[in-house]
PDB file of N, CA and C in Angstrom:
ATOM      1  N   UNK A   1      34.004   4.464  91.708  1.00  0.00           N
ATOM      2  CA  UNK A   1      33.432   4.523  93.031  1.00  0.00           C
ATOM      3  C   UNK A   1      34.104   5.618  93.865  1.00  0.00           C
ATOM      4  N   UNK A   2      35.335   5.953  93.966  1.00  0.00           N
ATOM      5  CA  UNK A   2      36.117   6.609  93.943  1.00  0.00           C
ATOM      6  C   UNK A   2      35.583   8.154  93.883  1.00  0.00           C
ATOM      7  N   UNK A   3      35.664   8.347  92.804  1.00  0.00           N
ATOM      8  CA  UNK A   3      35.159   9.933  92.343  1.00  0.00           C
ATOM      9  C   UNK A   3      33.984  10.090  93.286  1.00  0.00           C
ATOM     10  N   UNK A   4      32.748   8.972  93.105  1.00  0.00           N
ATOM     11  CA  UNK A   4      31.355   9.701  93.835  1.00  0.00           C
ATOM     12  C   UNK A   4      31.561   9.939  95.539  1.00  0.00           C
ATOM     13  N   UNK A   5      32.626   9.185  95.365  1.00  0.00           N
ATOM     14  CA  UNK A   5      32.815   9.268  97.368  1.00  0.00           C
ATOM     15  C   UNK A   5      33.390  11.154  97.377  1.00  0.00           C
ATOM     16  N   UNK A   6      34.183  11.456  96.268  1.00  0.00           N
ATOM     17  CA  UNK A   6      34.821  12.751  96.683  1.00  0.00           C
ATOM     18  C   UNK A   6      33.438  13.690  96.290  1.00  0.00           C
ATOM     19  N   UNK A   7      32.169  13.217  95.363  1.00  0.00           N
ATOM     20  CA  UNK A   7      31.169  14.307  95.022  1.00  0.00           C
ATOM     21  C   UNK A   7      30.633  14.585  96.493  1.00  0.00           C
ATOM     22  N   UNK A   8      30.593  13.573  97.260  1.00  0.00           N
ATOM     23  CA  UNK A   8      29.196  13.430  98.085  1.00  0.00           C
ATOM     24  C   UNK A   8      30.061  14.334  98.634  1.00  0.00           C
ATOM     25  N   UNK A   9      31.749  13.971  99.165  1.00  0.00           N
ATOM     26  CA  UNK A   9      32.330  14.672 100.321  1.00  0.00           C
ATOM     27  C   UNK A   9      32.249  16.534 100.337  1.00  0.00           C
ATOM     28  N   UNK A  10      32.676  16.643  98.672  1.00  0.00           N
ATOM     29  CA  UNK A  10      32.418  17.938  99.036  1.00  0.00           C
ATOM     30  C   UNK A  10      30.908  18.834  98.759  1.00  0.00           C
ATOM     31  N   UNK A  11      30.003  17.601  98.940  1.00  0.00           N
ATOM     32  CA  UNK A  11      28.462  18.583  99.120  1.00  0.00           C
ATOM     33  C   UNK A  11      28.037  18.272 100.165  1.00  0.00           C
ATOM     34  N   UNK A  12      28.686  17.159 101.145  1.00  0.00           N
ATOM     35  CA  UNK A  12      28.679  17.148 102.164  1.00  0.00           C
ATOM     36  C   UNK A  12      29.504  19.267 103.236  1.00  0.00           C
ATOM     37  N   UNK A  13      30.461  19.137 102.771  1.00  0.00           N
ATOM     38  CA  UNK A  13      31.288  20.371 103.019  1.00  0.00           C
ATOM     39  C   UNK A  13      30.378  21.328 102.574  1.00  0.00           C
ATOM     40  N   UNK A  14      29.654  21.600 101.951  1.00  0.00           N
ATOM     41  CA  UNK A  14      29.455  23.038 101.015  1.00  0.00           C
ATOM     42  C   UNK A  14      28.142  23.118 102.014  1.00  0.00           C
ATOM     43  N   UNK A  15      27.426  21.923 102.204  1.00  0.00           N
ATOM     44  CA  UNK A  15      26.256  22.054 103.332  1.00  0.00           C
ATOM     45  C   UNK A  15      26.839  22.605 104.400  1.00  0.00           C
ATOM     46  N   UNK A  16      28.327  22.255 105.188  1.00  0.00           N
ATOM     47  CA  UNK A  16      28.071  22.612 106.188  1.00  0.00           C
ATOM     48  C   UNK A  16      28.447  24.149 106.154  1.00  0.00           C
ATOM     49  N   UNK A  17      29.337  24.707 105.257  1.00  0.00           N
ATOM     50  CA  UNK A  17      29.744  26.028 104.822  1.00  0.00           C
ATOM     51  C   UNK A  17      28.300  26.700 105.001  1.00  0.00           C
ATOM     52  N   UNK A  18      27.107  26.578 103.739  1.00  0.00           N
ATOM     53  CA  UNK A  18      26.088  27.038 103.671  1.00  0.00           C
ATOM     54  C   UNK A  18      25.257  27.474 105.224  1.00  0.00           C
ATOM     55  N   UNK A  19      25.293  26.482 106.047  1.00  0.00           N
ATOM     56  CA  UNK A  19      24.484  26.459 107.437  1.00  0.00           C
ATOM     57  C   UNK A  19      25.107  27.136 108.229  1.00  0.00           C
ATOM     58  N   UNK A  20      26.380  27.111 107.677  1.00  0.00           N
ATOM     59  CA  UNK A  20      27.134  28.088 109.255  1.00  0.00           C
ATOM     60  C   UNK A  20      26.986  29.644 108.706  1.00  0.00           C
ATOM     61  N   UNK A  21      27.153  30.000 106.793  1.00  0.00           N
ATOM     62  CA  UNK A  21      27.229  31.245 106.981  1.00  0.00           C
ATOM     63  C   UNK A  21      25.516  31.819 107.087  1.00  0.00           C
ATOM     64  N   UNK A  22      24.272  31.100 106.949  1.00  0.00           N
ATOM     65  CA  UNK A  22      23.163  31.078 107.684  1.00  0.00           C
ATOM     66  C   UNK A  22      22.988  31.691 109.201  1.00  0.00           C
ATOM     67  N   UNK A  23      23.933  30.599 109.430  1.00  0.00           N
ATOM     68  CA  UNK A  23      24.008  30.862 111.249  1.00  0.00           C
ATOM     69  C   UNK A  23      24.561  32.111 111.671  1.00  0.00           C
ATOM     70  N   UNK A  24      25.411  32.444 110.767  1.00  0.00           N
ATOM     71  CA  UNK A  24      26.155  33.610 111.436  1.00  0.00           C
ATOM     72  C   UNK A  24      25.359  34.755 110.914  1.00  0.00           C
ATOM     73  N   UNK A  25      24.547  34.678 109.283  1.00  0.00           N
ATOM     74  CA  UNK A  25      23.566  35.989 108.968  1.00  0.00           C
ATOM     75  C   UNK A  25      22.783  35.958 109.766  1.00  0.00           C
ATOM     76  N   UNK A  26      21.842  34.902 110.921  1.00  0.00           N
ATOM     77  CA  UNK A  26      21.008  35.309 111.855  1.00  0.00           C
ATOM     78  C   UNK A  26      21.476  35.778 112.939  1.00  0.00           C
ATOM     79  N   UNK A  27      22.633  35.324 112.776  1.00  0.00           N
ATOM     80  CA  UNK A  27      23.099  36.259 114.310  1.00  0.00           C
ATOM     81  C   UNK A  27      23.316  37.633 114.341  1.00  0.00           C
ATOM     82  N   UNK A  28      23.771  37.995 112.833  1.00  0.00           N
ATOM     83  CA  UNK A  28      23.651  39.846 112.786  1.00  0.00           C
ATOM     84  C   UNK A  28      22.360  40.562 112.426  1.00  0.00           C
ATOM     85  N   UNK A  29      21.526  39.274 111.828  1.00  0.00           N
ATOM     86  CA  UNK A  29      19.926  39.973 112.023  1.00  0.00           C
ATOM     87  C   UNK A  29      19.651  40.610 113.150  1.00  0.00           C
ATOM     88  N   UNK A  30      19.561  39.370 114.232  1.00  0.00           N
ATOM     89  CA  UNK A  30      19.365  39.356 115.530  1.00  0.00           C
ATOM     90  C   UNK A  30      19.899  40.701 116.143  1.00  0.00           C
ATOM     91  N   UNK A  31      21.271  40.639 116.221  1.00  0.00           N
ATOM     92  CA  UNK A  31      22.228  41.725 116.502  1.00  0.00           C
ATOM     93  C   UNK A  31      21.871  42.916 116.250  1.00  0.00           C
ATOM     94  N   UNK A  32      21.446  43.336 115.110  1.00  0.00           N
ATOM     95  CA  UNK A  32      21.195  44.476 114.249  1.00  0.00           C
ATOM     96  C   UNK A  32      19.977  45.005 114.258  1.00  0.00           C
ATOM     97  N   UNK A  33      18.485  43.897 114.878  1.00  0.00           N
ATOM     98  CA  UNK A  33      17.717  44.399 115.030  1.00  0.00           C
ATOM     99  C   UNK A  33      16.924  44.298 113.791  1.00  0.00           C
ATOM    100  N   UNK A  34      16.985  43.373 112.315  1.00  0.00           N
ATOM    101  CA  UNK A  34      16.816  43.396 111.499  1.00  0.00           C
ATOM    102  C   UNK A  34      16.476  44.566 110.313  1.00  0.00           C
ATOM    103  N   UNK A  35      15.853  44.622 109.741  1.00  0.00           N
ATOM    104  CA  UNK A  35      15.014  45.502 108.504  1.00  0.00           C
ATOM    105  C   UNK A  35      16.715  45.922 107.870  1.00  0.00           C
ATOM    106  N   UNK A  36      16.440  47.286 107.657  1.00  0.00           N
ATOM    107  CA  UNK A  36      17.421  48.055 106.823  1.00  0.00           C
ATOM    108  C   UNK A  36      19.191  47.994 107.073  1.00  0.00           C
ATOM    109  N   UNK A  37      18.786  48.142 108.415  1.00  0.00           N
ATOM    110  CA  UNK A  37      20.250  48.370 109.208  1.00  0.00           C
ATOM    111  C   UNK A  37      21.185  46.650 109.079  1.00  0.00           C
ATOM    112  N   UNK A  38      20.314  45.475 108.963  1.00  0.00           N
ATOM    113  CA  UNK A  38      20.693  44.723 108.771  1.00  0.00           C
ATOM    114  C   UNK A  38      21.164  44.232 107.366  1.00  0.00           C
ATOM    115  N   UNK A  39      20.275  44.262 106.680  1.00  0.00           N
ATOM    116  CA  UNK A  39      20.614  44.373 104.721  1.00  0.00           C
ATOM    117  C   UNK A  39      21.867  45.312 104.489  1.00  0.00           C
ATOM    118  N   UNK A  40      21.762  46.474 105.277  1.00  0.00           N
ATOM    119  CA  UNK A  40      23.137  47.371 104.673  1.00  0.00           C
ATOM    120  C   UNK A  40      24.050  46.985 105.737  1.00  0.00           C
ATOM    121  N   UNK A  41      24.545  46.335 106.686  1.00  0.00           N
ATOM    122  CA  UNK A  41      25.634  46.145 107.353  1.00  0.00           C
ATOM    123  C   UNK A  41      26.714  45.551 106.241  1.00  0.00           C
ATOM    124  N   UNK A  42      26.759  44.721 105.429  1.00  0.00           N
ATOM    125  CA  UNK A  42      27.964  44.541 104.640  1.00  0.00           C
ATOM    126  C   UNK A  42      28.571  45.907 103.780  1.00  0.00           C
ATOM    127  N   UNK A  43      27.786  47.077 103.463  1.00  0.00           N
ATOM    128  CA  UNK A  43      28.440  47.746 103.218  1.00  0.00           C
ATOM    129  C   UNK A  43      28.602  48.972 104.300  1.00  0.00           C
ATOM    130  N   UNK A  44      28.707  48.654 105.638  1.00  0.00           N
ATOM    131  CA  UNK A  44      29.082  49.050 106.579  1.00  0.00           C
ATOM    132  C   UNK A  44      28.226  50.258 106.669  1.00  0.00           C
ATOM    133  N   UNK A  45      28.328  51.243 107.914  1.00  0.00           N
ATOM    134  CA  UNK A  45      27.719  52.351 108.274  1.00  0.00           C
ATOM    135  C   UNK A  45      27.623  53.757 107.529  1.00  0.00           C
ATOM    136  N   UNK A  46      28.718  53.736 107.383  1.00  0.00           N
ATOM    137  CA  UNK A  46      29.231  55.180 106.249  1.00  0.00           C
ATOM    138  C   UNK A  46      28.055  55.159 105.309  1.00  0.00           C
ATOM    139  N   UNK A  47      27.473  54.539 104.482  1.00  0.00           N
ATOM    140  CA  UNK A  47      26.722  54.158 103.607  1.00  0.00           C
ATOM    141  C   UNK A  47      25.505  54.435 103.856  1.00  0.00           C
ATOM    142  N   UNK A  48      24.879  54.229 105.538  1.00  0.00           N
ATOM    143  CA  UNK A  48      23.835  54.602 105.695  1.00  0.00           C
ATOM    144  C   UNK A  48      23.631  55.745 106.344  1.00  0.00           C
ATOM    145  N   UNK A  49      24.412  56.783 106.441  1.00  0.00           N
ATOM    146  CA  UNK A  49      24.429  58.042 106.861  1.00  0.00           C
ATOM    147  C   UNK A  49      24.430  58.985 105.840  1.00  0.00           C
ATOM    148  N   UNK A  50      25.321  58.651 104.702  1.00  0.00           N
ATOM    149  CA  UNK A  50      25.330  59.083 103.814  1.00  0.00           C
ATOM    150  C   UNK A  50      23.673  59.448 102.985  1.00  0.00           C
ATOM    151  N   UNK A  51      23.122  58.156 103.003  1.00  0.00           N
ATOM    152  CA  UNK A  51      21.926  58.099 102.421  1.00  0.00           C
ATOM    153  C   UNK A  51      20.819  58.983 103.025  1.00  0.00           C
ATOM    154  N   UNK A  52      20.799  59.240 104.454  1.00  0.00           N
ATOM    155  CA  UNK A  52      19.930  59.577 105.033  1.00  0.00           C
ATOM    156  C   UNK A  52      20.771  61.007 105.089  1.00  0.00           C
ATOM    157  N   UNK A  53      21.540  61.262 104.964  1.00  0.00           N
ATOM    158  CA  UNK A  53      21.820  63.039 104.773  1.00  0.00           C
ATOM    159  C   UNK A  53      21.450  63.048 103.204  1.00  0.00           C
ATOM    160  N   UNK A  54      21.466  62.651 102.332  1.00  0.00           N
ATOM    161  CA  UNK A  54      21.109  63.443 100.833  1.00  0.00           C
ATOM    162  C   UNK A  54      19.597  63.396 101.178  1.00  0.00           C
ATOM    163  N   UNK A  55      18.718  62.538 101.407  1.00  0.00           N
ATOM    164  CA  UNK A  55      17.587  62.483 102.072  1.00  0.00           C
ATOM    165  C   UNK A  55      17.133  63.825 102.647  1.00  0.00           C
ATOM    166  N   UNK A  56      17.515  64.136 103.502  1.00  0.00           N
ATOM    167  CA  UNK A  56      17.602  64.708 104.388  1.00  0.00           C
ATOM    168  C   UNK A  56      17.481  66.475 103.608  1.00  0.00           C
ATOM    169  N   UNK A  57      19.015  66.465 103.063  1.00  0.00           N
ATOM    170  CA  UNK A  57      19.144  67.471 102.421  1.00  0.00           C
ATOM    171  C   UNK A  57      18.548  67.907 101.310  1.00  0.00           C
ATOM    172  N   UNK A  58      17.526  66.554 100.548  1.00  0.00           N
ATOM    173  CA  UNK A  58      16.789  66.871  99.546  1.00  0.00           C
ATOM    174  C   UNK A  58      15.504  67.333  99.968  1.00  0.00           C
ATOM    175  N   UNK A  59      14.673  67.086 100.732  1.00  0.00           N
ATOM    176  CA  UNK A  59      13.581  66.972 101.821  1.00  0.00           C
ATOM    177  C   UNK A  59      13.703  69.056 101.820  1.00  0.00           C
ATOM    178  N   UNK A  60      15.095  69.028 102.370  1.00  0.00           N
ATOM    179  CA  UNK A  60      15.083  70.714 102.970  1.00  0.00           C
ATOM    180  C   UNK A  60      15.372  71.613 101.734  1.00  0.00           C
ATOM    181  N   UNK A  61      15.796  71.237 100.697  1.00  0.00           N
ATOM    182  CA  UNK A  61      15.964  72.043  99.193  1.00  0.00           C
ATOM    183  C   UNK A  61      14.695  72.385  98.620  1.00  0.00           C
ATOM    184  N   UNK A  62      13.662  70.947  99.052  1.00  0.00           N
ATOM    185  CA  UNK A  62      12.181  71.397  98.367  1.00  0.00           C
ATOM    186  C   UNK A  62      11.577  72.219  98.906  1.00  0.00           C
ATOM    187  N   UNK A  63      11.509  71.845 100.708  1.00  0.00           N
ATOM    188  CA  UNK A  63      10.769  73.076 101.454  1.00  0.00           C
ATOM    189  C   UNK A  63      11.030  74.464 101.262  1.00  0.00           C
ATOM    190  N   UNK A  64      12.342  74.623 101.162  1.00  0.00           N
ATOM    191  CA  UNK A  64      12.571  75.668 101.237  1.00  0.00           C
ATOM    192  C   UNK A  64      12.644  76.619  99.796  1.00  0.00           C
ATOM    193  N   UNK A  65      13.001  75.886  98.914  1.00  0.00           N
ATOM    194  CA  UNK A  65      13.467  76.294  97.678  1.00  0.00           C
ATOM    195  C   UNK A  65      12.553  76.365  96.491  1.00  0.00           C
ATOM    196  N   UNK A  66      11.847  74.875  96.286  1.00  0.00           N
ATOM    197  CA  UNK A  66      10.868  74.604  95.301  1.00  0.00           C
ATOM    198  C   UNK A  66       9.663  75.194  95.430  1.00  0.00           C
ATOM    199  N   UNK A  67       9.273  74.859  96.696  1.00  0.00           N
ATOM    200  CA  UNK A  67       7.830  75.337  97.038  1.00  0.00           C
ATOM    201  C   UNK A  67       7.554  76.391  97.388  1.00  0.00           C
ATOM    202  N   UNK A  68       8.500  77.475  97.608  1.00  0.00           N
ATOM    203  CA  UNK A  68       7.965  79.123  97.862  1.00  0.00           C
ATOM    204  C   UNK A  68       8.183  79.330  96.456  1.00  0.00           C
ATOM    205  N   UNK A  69       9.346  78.661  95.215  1.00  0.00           N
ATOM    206  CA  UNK A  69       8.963  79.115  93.894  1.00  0.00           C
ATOM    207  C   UNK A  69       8.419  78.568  93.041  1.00  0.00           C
ATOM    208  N   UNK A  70       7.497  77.147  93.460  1.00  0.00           N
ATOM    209  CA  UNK A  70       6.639  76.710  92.628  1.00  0.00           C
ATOM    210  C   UNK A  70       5.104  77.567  92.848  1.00  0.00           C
ATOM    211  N   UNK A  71       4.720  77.412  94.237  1.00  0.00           N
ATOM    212  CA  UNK A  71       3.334  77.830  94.435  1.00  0.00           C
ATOM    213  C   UNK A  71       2.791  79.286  94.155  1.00  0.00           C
ATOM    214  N   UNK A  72       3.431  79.946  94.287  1.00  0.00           N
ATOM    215  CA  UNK A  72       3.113  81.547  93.482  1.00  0.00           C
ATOM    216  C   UNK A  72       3.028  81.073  91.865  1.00  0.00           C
ATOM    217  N   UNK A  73       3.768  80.547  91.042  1.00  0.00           N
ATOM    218  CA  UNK A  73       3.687  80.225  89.730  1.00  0.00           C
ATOM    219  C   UNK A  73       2.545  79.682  89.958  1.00  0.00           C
ATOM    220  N   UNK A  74       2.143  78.679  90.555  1.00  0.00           N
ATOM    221  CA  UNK A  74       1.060  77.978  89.774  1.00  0.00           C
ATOM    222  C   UNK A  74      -0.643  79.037  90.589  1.00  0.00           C
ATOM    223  N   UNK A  75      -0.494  79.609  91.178  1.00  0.00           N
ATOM    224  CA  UNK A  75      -1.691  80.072  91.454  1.00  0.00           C
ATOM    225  C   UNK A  75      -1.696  81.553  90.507  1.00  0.00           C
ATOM    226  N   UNK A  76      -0.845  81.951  90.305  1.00  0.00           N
ATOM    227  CA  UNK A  76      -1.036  82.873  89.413  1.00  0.00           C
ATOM    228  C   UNK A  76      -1.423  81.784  87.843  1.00  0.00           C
ATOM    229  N   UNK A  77      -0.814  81.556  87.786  1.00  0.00           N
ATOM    230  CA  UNK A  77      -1.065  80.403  86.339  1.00  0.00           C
ATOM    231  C   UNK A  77      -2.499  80.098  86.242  1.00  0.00           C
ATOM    232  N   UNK A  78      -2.844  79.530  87.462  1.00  0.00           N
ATOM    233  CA  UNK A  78      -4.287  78.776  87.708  1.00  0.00           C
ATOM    234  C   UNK A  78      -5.640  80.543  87.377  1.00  0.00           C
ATOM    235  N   UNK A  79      -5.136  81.235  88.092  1.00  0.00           N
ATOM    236  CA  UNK A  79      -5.588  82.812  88.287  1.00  0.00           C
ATOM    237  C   UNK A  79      -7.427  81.975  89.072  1.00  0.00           C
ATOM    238  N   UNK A  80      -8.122  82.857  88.392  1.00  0.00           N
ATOM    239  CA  UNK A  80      -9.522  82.257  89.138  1.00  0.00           C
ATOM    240  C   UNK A  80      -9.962  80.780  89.219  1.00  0.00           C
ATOM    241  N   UNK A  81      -9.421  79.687  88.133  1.00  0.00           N
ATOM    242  CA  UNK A  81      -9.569  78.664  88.027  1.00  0.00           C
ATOM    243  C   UNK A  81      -9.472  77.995  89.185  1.00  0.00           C
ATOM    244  N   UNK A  82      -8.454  78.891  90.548  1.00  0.00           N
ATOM    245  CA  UNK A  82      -7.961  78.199  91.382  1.00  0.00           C
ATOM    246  C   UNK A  82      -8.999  78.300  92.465  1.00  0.00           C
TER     247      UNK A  82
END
């Protein structure tokens, strides 16, 4: 009888663990404004700056780089087809 009193006690405990760290992820939803900024807050900010500069910097490698030396290739390639 013994033992089941200590099962209940600690799923009694683990409920209330569970609800509070609940309580406290809605409060940095809330806080944070949810979507992205909220999902990446445990691995803090650095992380999402980072992401949005390679972004960023990949975005400006194509404009500038790929596509003045892809599109001459392919319209010459294409020739009248195009």
């Amino acid at each position: 009888m013994r033992k089941k009193g200590r099962v209940e006690g600690l799923q009694q405990q683990l409920l209330q663990i569970s609800a509070a760290i609940n309580q406290a992820n809605n409060g940095l939803t809330k806080l944070q404004g949810g979507g992205t900024f909220a999902a990446m807050m445990s691995s803090g900010m650095l992380s999402l700056v980072q992401i949005a500069s390679i972004v960023l910097v990949g975005l400006m490698l194509y404009a500038l780089v790929m596509l003045p030396l892809f599109i001459p290739v392919m319209v010459k390639n294409f020739g009248q087809a195009n």
